[in-house]
Protein backbone atom coordinates (compact mmCIF):
# COMPACT_ATOMS: atom_id res chain seq x y z
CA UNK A 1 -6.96 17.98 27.59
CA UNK A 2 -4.03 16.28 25.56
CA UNK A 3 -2.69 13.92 28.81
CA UNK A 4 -7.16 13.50 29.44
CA UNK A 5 -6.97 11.76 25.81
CA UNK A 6 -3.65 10.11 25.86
CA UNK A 7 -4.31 8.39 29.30
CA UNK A 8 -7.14 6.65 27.65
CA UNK A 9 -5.41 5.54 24.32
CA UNK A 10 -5.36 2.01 25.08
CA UNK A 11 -2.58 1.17 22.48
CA UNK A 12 0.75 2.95 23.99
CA UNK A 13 3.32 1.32 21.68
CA UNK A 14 1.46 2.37 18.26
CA UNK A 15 2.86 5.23 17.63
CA UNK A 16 6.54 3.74 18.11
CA UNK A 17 5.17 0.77 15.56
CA UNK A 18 4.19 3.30 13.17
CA UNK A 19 7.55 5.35 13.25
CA UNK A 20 9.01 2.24 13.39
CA UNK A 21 7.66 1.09 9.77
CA UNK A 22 8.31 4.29 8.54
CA UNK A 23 11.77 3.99 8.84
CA UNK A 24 12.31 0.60 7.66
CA UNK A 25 9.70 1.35 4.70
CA UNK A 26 12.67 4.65 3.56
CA UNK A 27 15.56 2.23 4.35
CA UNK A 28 14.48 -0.15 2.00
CA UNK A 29 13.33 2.60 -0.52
CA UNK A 30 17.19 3.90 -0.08
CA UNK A 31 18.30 0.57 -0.26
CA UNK A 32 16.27 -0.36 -3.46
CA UNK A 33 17.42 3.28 -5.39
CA UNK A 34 21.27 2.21 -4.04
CA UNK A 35 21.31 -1.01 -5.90
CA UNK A 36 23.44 -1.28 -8.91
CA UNK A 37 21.45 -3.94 -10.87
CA UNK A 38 19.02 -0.77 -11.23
CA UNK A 39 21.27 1.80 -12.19
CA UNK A 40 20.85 1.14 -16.05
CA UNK A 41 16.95 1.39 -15.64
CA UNK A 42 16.87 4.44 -13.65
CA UNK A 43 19.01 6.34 -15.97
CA UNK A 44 16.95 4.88 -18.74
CA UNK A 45 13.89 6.56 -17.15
CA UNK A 46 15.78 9.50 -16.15
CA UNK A 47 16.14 10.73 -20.25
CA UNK A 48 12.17 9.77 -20.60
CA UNK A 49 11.18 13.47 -20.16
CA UNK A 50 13.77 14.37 -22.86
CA UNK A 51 13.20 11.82 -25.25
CA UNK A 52 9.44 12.67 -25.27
CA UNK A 53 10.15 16.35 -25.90
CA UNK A 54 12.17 15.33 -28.95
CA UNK A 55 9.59 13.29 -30.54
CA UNK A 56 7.19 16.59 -30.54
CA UNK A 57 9.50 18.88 -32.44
């Protein structure tokens, strides 16, 4: 039944497109969490969670 259906999908490179931007979409995710010109934001946001605990007690 599986080969019935995949004979007839008429598109057989879409799946390799699709894994395809999946991988460059997480290599530029890595690539955008990597740069240094972030690092003083990120650990900004990083001590959000504990800052807003602070201001409750």
């Amino acid at each position: 039944m599986k080969q019935e259906i995949l004979t007839r999908f008429p598109w057989p490179w879409l799946p390799s497109l699709a894994l395809l931007i999946f991988f460059i979409f997480f290599i530029g995710l890595i690539a955008q969490l990597m740069m240094t010109s972030r690092q003083p934001l990120l650990a900004r946001q990083s001590k959000l969670p504990l800052e807003e605990a602070e201001k409750h007690e």
